[in-house]
C-alpha atoms as a PDB file:
ATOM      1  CA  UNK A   1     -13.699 -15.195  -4.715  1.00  0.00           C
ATOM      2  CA  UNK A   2     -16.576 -12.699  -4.405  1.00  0.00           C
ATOM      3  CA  UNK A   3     -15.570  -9.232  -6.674  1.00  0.00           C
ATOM      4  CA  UNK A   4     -16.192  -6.215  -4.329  1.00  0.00           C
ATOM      5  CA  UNK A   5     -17.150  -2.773  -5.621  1.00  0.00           C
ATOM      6  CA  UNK A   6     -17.874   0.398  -3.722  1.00  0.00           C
ATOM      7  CA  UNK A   7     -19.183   3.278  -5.608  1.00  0.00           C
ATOM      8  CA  UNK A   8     -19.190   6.829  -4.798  1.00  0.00           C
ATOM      9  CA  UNK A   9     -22.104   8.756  -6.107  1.00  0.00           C
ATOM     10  CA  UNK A  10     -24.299  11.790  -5.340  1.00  0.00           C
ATOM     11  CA  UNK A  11     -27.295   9.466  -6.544  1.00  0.00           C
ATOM     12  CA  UNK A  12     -27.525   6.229  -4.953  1.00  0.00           C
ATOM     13  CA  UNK A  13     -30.791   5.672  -6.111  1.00  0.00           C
ATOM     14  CA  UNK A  14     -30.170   5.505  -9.360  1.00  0.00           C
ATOM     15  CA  UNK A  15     -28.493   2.408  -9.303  1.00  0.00           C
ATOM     16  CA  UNK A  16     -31.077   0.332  -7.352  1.00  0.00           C
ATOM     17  CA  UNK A  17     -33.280  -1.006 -10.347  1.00  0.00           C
ATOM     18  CA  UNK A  18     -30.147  -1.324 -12.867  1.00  0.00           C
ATOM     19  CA  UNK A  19     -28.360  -3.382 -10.448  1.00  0.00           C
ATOM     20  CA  UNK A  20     -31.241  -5.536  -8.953  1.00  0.00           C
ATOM     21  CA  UNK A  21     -32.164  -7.702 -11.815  1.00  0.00           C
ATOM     22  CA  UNK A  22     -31.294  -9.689 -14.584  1.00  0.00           C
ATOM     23  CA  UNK A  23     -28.048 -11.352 -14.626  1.00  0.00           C
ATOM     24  CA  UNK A  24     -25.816  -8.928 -12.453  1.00  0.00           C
ATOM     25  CA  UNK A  25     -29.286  -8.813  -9.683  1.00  0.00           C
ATOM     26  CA  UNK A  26     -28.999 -12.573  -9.320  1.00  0.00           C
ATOM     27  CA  UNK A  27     -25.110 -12.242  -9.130  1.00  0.00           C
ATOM     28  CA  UNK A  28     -25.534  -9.945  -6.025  1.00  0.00           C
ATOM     29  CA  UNK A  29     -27.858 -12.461  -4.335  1.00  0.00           C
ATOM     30  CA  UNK A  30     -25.480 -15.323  -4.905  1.00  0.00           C
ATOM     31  CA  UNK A  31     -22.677 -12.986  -3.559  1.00  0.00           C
ATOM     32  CA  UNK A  32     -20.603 -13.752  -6.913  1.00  0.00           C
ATOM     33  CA  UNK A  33     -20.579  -9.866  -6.842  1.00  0.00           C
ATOM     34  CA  UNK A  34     -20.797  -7.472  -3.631  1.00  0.00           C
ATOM     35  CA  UNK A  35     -21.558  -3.923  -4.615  1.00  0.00           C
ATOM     36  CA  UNK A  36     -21.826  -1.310  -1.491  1.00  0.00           C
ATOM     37  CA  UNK A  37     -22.836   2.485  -2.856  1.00  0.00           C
ATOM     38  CA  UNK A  38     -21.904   5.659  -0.594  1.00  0.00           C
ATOM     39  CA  UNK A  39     -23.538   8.903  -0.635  1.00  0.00           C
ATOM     40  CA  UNK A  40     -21.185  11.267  -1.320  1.00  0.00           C
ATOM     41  CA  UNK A  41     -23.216  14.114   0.669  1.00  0.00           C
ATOM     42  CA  UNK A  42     -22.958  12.019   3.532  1.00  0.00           C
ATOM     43  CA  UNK A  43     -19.399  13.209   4.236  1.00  0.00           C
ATOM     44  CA  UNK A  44     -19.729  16.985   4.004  1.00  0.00           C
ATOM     45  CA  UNK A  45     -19.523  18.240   7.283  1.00  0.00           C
ATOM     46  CA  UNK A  46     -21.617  21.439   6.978  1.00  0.00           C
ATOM     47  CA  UNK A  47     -25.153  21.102   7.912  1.00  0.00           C
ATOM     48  CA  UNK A  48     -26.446  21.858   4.088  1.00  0.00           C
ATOM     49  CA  UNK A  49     -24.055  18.869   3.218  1.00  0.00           C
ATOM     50  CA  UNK A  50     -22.319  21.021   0.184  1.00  0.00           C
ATOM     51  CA  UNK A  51     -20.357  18.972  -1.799  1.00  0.00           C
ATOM     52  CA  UNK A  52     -19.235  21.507  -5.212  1.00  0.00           C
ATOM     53  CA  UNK A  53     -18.192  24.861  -5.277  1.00  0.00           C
ATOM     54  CA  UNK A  54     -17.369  27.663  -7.975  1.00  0.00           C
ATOM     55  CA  UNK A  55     -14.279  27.146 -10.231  1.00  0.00           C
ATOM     56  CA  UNK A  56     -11.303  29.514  -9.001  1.00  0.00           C
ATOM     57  CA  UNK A  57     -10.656  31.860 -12.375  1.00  0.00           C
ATOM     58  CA  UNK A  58     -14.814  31.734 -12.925  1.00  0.00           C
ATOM     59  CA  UNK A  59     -16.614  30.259 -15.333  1.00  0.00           C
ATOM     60  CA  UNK A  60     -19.627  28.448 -15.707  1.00  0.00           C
ATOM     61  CA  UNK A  61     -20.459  25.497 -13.672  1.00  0.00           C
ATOM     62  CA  UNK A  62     -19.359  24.131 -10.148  1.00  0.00           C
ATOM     63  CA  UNK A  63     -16.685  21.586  -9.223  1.00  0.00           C
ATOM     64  CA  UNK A  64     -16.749  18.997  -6.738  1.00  0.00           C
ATOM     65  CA  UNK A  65     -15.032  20.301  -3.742  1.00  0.00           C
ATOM     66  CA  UNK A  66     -12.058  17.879  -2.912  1.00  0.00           C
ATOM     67  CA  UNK A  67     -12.084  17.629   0.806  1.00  0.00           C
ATOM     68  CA  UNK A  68     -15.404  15.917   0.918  1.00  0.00           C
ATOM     69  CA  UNK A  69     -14.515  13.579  -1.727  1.00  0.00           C
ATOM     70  CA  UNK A  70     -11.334  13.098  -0.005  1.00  0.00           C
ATOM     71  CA  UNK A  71     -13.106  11.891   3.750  1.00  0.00           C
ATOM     72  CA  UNK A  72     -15.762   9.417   1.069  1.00  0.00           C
ATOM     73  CA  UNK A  73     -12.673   7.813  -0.355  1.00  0.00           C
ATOM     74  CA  UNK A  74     -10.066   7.515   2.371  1.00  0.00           C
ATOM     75  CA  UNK A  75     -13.515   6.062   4.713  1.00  0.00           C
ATOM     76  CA  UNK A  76     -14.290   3.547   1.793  1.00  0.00           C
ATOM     77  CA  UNK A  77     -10.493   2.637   1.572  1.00  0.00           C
ATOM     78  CA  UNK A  78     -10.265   1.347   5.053  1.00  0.00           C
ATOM     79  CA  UNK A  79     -12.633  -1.296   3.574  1.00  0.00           C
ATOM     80  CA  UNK A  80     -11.424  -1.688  -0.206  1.00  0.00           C
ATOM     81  CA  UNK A  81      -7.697  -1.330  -0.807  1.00  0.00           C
ATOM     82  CA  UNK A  82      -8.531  -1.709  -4.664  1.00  0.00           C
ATOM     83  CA  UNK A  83      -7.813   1.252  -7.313  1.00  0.00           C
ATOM     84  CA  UNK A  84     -10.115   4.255  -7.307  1.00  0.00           C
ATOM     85  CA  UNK A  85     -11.667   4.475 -11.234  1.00  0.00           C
ATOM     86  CA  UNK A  86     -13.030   8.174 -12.063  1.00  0.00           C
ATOM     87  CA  UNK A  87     -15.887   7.625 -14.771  1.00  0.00           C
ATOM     88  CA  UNK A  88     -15.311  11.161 -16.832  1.00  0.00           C
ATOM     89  CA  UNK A  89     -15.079  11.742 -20.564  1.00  0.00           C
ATOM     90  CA  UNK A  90     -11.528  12.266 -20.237  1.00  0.00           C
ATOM     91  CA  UNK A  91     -10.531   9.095 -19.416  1.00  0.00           C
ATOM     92  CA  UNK A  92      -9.703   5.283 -21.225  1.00  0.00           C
ATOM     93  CA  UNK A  93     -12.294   4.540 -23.754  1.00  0.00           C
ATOM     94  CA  UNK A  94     -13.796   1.185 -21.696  1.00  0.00           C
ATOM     95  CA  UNK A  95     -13.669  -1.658 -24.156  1.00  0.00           C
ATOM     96  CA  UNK A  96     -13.560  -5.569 -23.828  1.00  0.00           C
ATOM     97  CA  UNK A  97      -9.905  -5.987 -22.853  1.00  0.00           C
ATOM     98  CA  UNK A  98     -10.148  -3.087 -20.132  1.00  0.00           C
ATOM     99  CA  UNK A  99     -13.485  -5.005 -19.110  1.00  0.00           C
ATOM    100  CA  UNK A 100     -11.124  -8.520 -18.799  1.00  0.00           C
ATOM    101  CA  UNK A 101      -8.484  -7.200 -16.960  1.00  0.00           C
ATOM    102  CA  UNK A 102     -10.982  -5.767 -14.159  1.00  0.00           C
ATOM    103  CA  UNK A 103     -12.653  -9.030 -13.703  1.00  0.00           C
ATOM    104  CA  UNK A 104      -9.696 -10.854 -12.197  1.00  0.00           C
ATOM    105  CA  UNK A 105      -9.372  -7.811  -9.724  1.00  0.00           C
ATOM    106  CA  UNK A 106     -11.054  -9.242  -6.453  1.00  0.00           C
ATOM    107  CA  UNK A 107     -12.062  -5.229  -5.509  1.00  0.00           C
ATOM    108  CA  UNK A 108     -11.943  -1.815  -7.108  1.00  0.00           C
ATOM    109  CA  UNK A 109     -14.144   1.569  -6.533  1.00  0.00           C
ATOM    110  CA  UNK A 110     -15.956   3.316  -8.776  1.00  0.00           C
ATOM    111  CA  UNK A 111     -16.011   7.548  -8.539  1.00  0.00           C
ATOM    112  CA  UNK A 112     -19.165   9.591  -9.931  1.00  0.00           C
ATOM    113  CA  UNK A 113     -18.497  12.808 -11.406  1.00  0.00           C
ATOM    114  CA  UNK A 114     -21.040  15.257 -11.627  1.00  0.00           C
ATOM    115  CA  UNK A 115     -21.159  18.826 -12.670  1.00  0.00           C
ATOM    116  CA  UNK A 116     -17.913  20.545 -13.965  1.00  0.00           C
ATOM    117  CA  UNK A 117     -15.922  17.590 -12.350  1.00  0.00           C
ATOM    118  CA  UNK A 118     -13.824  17.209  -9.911  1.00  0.00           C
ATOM    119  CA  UNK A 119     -11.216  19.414  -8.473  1.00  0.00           C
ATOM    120  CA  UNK A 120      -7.283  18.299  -9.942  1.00  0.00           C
ATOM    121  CA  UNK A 121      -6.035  17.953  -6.966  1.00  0.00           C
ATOM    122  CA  UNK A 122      -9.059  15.217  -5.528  1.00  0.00           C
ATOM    123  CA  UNK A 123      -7.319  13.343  -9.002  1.00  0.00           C
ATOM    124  CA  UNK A 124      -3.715  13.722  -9.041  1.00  0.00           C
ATOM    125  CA  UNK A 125      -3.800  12.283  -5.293  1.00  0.00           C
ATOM    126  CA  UNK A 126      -6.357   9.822  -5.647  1.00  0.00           C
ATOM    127  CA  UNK A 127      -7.611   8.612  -8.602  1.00  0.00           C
ATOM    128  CA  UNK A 128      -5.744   5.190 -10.240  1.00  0.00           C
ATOM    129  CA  UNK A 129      -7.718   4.863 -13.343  1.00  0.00           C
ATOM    130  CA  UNK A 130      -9.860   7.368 -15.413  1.00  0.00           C
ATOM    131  CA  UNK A 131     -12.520   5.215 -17.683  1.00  0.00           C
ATOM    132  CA  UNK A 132     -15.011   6.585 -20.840  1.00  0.00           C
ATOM    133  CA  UNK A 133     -17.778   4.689 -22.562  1.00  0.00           C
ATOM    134  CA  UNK A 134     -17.340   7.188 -25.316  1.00  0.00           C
ATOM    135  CA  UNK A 135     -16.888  10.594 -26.802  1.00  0.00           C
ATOM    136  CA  UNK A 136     -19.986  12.074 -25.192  1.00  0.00           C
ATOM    137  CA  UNK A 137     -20.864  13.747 -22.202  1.00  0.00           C
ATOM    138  CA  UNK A 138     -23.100  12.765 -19.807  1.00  0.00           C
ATOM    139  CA  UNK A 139     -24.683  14.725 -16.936  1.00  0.00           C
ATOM    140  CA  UNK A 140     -22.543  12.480 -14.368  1.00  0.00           C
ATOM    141  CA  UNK A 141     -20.688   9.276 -13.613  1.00  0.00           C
ATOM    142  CA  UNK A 142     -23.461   7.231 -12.437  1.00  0.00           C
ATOM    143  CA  UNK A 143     -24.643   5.879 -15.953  1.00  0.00           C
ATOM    144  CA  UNK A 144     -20.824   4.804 -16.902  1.00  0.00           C
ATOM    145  CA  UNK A 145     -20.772   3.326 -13.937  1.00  0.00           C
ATOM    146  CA  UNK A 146     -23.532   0.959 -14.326  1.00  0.00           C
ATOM    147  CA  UNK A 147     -21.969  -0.046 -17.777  1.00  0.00           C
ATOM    148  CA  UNK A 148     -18.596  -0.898 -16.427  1.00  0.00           C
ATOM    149  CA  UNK A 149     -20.099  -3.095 -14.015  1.00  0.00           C
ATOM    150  CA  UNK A 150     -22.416  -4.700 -16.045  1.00  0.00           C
ATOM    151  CA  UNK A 151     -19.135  -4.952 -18.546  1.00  0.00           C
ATOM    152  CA  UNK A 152     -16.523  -6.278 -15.861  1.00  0.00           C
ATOM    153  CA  UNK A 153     -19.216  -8.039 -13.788  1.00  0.00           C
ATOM    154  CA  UNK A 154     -20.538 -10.948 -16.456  1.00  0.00           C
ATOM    155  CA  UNK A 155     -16.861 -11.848 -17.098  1.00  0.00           C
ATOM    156  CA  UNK A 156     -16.751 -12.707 -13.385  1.00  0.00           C
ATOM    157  CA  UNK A 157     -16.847 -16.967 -13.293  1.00  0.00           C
ATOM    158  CA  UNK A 158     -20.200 -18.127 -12.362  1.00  0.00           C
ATOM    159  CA  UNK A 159     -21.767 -15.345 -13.308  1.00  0.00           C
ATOM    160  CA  UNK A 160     -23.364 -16.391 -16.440  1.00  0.00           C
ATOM    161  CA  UNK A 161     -25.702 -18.973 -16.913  1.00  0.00           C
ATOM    162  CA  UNK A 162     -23.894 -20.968 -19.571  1.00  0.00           C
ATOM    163  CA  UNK A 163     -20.254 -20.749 -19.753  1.00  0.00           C
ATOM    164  CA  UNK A 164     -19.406 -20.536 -22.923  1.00  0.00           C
ATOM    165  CA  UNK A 165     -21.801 -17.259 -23.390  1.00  0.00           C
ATOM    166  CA  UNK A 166     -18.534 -14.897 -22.795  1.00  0.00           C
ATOM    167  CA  UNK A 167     -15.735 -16.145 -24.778  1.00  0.00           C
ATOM    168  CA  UNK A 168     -18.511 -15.805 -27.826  1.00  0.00           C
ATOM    169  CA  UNK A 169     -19.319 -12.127 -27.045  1.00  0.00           C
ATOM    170  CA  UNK A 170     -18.443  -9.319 -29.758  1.00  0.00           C
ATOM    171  CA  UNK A 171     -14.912  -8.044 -29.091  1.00  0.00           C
ATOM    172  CA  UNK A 172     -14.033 -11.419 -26.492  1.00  0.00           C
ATOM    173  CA  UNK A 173     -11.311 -12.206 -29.684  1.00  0.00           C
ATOM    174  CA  UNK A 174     -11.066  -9.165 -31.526  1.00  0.00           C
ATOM    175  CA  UNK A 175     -14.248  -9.718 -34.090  1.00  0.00           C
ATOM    176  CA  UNK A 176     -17.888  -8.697 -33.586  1.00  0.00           C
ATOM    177  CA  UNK A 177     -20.153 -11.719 -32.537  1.00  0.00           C
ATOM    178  CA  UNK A 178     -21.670 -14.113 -35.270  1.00  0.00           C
ATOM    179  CA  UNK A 179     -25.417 -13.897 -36.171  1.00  0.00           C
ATOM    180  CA  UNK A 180     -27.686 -16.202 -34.063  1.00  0.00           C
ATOM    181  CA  UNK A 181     -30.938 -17.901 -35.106  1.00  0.00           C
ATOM    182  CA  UNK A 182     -33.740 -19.580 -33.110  1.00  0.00           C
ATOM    183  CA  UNK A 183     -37.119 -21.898 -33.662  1.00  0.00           C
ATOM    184  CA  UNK A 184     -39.341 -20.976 -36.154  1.00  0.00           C
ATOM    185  CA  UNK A 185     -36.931 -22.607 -38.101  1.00  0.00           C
ATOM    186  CA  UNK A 186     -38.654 -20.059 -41.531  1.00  0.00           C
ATOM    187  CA  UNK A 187     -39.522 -16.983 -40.463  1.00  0.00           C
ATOM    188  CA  UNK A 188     -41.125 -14.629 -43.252  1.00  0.00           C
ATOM    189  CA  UNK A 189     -39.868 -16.818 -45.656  1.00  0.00           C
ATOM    190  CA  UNK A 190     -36.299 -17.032 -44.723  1.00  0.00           C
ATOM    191  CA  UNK A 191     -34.889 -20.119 -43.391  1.00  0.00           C
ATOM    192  CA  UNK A 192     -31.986 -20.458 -40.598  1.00  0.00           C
ATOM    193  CA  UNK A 193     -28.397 -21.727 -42.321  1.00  0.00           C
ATOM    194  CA  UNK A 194     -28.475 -24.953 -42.868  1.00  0.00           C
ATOM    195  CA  UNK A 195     -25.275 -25.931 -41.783  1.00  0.00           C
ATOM    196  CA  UNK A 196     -26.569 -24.759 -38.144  1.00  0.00           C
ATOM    197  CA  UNK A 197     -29.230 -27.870 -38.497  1.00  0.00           C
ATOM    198  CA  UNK A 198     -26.233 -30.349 -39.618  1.00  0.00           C
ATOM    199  CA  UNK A 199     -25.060 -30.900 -35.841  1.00  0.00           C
ATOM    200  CA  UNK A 200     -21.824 -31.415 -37.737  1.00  0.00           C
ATOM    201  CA  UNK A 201     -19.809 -29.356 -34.759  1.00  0.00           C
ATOM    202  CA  UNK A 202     -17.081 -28.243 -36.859  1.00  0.00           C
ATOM    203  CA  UNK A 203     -18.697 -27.436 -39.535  1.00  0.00           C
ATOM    204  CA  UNK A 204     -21.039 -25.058 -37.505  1.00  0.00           C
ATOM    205  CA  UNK A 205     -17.788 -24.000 -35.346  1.00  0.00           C
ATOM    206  CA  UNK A 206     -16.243 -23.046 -38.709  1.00  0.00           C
ATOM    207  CA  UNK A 207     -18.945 -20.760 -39.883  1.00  0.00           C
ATOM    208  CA  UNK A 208     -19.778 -18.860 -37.137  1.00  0.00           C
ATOM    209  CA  UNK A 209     -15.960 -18.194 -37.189  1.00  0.00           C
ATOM    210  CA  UNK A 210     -16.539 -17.004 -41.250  1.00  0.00           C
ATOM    211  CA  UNK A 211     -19.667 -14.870 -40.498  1.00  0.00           C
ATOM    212  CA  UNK A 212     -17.952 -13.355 -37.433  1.00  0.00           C
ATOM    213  CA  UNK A 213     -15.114 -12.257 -39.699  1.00  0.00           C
ATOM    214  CA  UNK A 214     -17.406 -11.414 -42.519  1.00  0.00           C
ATOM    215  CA  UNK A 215     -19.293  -8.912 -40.098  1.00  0.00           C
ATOM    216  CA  UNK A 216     -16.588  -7.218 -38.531  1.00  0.00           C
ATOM    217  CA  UNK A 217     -15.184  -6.744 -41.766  1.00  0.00           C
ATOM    218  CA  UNK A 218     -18.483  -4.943 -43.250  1.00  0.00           C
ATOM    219  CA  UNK A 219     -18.935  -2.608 -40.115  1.00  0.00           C
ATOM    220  CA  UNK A 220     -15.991  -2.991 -38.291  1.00  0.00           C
ATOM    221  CA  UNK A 221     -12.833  -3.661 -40.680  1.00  0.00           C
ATOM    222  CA  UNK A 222     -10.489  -1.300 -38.153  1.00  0.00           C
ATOM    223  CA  UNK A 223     -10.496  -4.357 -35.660  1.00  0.00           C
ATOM    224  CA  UNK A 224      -8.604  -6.663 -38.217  1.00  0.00           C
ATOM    225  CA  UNK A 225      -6.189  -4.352 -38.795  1.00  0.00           C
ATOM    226  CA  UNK A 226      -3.749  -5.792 -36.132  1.00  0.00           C
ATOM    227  CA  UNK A 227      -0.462  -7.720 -36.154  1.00  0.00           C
ATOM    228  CA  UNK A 228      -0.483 -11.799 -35.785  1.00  0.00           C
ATOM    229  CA  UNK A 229      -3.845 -12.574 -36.493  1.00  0.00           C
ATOM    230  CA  UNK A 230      -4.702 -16.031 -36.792  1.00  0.00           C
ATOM    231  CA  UNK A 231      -3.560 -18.040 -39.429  1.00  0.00           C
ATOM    232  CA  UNK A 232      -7.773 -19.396 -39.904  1.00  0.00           C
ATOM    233  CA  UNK A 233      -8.718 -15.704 -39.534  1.00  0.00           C
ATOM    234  CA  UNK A 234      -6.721 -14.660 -42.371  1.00  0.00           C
ATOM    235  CA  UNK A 235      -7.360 -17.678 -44.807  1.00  0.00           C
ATOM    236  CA  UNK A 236     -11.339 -16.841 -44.112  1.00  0.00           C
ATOM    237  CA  UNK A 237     -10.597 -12.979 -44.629  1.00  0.00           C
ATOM    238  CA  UNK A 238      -9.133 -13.926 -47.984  1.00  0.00           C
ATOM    239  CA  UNK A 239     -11.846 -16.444 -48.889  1.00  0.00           C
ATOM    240  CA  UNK A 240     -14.821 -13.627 -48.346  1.00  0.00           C
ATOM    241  CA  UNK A 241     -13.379 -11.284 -50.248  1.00  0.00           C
ATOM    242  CA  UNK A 242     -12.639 -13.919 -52.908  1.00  0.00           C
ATOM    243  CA  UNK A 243     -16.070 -14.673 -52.841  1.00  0.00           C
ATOM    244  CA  UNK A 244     -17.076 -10.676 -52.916  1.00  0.00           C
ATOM    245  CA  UNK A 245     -14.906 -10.422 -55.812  1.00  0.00           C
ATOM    246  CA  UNK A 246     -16.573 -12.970 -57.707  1.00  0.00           C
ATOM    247  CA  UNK A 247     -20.549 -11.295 -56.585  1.00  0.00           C
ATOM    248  CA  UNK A 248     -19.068  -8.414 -58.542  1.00  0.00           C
ATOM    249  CA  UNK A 249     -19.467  -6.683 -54.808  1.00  0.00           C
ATOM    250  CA  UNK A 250     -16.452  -5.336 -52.571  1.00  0.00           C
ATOM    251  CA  UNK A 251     -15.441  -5.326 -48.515  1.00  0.00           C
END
């Protein structure tokens, strides 16, 4: 089943080279992944096509005016019955899980912010979801929008070339990704790991699961610190930091 996203945006164009190539492009020509993109300006009904207004109480900055948003969503609704997600610094932090869960949704749309916002009411009435990709602010929803689909769309099956690609991404179990070699085998005088050129598969399964660990726990220690981790992930976790002990270094 085909995953179908509309997006609401003031700047369609922005999306046309991001979404055009590389893994999610060829996903749109296979029609793995069907993504439509609406001019909001389109539904104003004055003939400058105003979509934002001044803030009631002042202040800098303008808001986007509700009833327009209102006629884009309700219009792209008839269509796509799936939640509305608002991209604004207020929302969810996006991570891997948030990404998973999305990708066995079969349809969702995607709201663009711009300017001050949107106006409360446009949100409490409409909005399912509100989704970050971090505490920053950006000058509108477009750019988060591209990363959630790039996130949620190469979970999607059939998407990626080789299969196994996703379940080894950083974050896919909880632990950043393993480090990854390729020909020349010696490069500037370092070698790859041997045990990579045993083809001894559990061997080589083993340490990428070790060097996974031993990497999240030198930049990202905050991601082991969870209940019921596996019993191998702990054992390793105690035999790197046995071995840091005995370096005379520390985790």
């Amino acid at each position: 089943m085909a995953l179908s996203i509309d997006v609401l945006t003031l700047f369609p164009e922005m999306f046309a080279g991001p979404l055009s190539h590389s893994i999610i492009g060829r996903a749109r020509k296979q029609g793995i992944i069907q993504i439509s993109l609406w001019n909001i300006r389109d539904f104003a009904q004055d003939k400058h096509r105003i979509v934002d207004d001044t803030p009631y109480g002042g202040g800098a900055g303008m808001v986007m005016k509700p009833d327009v948003l209102a006629r884009a969503l309700e219009f792209v609704q008839m269509s796509n019955p799936g939640p509305v997600v608002y991209l604004t610094p207020q929302g969810r932090t996006l991570t891997q899980s948030i990404a998973s869960d999305m990708a066995v949704m079969s349809q969702f749309i995607l709201l663009c912010g711009h300017y001050e916002g949107i106006d409360e009411r446009l949100r409490d009435l409409y909005v399912d979801v509100e989704l970050s990709i971090g505490d920053y602010v950006l000058t509108g929803g477009e750019l988060p929008a591209m990363v959630l689909i790039d996130a949620v769309g190469r979970l999607i099956d059939g998407v990626l070339g080789a299969e196994a690609s996703a379940p080894e991404d950083s974050f896919y179990n909880g632990l950043l990704e393993h480090p990854h070699y390729t020909r020349p085998r010696v490069f500037c005088n370092m070698e790859v790991p041997a045990v990579l050129l045993s083809g001894h598969h559990g061997q080589i399964r083993r340490w990428r699961l070790k060097e996974s660990i031993r990497r999240t726990l030198q930049r990202r220690p905050d991601l082991l610190d969870r209940p019921q981790l596996p019993q191998e992930v702990l054992q390793l976790v105690e035999e790197i930091q046995s071995e840091d002990r005995k370096k005379g270094g520390h985790v």
